[in-house]
C-alpha atoms as a PDB file:
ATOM      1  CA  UNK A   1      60.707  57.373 -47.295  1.00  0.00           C
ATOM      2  CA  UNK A   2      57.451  58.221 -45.019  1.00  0.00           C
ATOM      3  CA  UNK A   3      55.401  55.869 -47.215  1.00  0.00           C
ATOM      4  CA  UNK A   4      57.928  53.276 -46.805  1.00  0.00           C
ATOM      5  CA  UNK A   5      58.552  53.425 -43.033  1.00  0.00           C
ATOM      6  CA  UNK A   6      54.397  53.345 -43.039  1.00  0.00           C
ATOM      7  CA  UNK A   7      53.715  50.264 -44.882  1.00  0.00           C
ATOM      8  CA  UNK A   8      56.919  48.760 -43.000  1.00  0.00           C
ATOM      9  CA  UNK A   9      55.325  49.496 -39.758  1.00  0.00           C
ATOM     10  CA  UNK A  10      51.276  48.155 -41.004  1.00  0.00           C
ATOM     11  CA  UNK A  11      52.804  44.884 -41.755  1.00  0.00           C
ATOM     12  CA  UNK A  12      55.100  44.643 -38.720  1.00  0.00           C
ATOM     13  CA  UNK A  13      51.544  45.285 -36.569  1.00  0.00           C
ATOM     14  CA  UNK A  14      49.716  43.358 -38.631  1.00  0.00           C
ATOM     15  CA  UNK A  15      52.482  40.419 -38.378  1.00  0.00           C
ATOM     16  CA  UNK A  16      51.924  40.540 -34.722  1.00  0.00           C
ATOM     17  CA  UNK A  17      49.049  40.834 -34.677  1.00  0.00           C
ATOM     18  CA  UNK A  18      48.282  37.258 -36.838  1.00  0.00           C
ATOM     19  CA  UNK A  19      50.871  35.500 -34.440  1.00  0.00           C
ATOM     20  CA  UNK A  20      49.251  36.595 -31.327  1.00  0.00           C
ATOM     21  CA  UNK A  21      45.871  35.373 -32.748  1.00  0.00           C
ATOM     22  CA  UNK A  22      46.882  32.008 -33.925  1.00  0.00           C
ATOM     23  CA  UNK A  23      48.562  31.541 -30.101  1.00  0.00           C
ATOM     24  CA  UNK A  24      45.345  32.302 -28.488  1.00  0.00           C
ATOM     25  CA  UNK A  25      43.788  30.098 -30.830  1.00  0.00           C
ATOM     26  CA  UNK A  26      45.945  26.955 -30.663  1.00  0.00           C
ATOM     27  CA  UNK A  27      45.827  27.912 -26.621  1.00  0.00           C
ATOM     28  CA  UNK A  28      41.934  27.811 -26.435  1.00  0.00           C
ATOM     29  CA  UNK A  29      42.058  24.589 -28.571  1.00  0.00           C
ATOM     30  CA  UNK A  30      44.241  22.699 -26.303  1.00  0.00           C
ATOM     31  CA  UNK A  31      42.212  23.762 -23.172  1.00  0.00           C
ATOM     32  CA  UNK A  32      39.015  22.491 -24.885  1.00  0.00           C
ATOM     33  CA  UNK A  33      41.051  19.492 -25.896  1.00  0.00           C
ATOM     34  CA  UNK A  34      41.611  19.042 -22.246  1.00  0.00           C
ATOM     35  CA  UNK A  35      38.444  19.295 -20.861  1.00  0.00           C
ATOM     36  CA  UNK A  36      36.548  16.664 -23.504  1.00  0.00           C
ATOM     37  CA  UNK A  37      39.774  14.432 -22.815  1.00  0.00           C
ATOM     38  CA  UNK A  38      38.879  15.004 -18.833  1.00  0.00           C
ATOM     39  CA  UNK A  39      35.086  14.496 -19.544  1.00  0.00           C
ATOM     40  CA  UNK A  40      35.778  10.933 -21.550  1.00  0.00           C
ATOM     41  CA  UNK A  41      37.645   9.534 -18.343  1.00  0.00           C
ATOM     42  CA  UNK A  42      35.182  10.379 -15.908  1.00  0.00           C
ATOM     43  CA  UNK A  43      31.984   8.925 -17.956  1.00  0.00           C
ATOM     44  CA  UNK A  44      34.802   5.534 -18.722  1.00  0.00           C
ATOM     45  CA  UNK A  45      36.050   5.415 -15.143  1.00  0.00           C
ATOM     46  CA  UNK A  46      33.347   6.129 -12.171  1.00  0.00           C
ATOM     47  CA  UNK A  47      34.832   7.576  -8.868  1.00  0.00           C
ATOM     48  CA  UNK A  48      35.343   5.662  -6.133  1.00  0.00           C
ATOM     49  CA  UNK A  49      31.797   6.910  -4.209  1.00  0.00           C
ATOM     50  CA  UNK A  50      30.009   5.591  -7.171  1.00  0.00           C
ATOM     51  CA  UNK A  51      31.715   2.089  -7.528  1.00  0.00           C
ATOM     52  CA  UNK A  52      30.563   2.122  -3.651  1.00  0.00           C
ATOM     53  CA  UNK A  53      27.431   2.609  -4.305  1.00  0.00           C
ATOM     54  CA  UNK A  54      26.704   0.396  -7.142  1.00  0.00           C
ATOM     55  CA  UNK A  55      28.565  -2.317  -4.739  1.00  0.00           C
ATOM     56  CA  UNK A  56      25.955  -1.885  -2.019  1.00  0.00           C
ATOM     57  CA  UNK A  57      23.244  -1.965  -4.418  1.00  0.00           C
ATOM     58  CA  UNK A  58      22.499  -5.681  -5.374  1.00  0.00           C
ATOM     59  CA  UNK A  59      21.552  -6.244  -8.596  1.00  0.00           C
ATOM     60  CA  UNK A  60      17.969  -5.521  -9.992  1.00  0.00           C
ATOM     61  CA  UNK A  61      17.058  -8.977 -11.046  1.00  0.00           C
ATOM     62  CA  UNK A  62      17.982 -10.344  -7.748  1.00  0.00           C
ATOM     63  CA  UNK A  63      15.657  -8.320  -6.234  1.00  0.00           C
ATOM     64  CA  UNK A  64      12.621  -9.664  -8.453  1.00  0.00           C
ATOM     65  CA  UNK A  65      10.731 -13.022  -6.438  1.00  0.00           C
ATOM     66  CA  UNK A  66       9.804 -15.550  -8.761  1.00  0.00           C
ATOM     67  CA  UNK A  67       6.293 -17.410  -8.218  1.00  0.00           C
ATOM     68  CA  UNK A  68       6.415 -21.118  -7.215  1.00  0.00           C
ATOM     69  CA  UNK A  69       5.428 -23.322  -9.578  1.00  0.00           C
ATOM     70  CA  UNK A  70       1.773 -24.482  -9.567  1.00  0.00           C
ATOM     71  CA  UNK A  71       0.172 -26.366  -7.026  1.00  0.00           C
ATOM     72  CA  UNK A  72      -0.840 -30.031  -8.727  1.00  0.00           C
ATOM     73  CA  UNK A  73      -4.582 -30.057  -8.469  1.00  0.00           C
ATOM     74  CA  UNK A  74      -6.158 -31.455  -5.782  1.00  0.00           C
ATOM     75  CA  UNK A  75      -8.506 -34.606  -5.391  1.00  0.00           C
ATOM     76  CA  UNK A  76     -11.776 -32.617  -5.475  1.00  0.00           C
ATOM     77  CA  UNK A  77     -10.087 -30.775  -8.347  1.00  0.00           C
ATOM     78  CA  UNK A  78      -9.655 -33.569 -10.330  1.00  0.00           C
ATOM     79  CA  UNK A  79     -13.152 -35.120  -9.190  1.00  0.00           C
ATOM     80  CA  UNK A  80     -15.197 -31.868 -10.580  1.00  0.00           C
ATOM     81  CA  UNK A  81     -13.229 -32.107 -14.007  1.00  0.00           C
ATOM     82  CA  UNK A  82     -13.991 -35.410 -14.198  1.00  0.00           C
ATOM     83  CA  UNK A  83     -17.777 -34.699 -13.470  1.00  0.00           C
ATOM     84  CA  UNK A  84     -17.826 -32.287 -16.256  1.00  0.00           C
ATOM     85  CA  UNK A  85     -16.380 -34.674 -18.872  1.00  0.00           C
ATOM     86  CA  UNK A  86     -18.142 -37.515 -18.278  1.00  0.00           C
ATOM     87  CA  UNK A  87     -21.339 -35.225 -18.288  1.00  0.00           C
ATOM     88  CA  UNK A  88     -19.712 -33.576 -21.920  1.00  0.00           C
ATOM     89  CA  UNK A  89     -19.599 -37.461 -22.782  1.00  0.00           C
ATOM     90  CA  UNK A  90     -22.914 -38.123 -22.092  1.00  0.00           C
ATOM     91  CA  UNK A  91     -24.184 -34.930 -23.615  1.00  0.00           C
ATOM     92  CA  UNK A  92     -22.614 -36.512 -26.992  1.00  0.00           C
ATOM     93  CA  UNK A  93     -19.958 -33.324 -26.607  1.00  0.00           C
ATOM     94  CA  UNK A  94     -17.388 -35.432 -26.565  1.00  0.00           C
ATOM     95  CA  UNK A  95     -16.352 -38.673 -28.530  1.00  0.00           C
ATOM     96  CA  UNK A  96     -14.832 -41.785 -25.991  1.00  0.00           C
ATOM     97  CA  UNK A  97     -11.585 -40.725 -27.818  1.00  0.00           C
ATOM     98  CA  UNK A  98     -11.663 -37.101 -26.607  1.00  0.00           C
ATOM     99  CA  UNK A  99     -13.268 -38.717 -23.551  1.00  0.00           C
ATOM    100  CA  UNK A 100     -10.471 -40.963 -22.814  1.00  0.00           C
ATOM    101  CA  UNK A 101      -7.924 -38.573 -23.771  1.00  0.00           C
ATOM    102  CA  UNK A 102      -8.583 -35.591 -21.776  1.00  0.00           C
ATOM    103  CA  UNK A 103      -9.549 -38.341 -19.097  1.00  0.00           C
ATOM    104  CA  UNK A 104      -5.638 -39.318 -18.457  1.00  0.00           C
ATOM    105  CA  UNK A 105      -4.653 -35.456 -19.087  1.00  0.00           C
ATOM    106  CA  UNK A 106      -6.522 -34.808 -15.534  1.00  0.00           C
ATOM    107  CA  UNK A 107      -5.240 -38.096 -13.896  1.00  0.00           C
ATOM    108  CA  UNK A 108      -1.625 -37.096 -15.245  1.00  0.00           C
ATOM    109  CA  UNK A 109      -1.786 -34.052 -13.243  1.00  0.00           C
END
């Protein structure tokens, strides 16, 4: 009877002792659970001193200054590039085609 009552009692502890283990397992899981469910909501949903923040901030591109567009050339711009082609011409550079045609590019300007 002593080697009954002994095996009786072995799986009675080690019963218990599986039980008790899968609790603190299923209990650790759900606390993790928690905190990676807590951790998605605050990276979705900023709190409110952040949204404050970014709403103070304007916007990066707004910041960024665009140049004017160029300034049309000016008379004595136009008078020195016509200089140099006419002086391309007579150098035999330039055909009167090219002459003529890069003569009402300038005065399109």
């Amino acid at each position: 009877m002593g080697l009954l009552r002994g095996l009786a009692r072995t799986a009675a502890i080690a019963g218990t002792a599986t039980a008790v283990s899968n609790r603190v397992s299923r209990r650790q899981a759900g606390r993790w659970a928690a905190k990676e469910q807590q951790a998605d909501e605050a990276q979705q949903a900023p709190d409110p001193q952040q949204q404050q923040q970014y709403a103070q901030q304007p916007p990066q591109y707004a910041q960024q200054q665009y140049a004017p567009p160029p300034a049309a050339p000016s008379t004595n711009d136009m008078l020195e590039q016509l200089q140099k082609l006419g002086e391309l011409k007579k150098a035999g550079v330039l055909t009167e085609a090219e002459f003529q045609a890069q003569k009402a590019k300038i005065l399109a300007a």
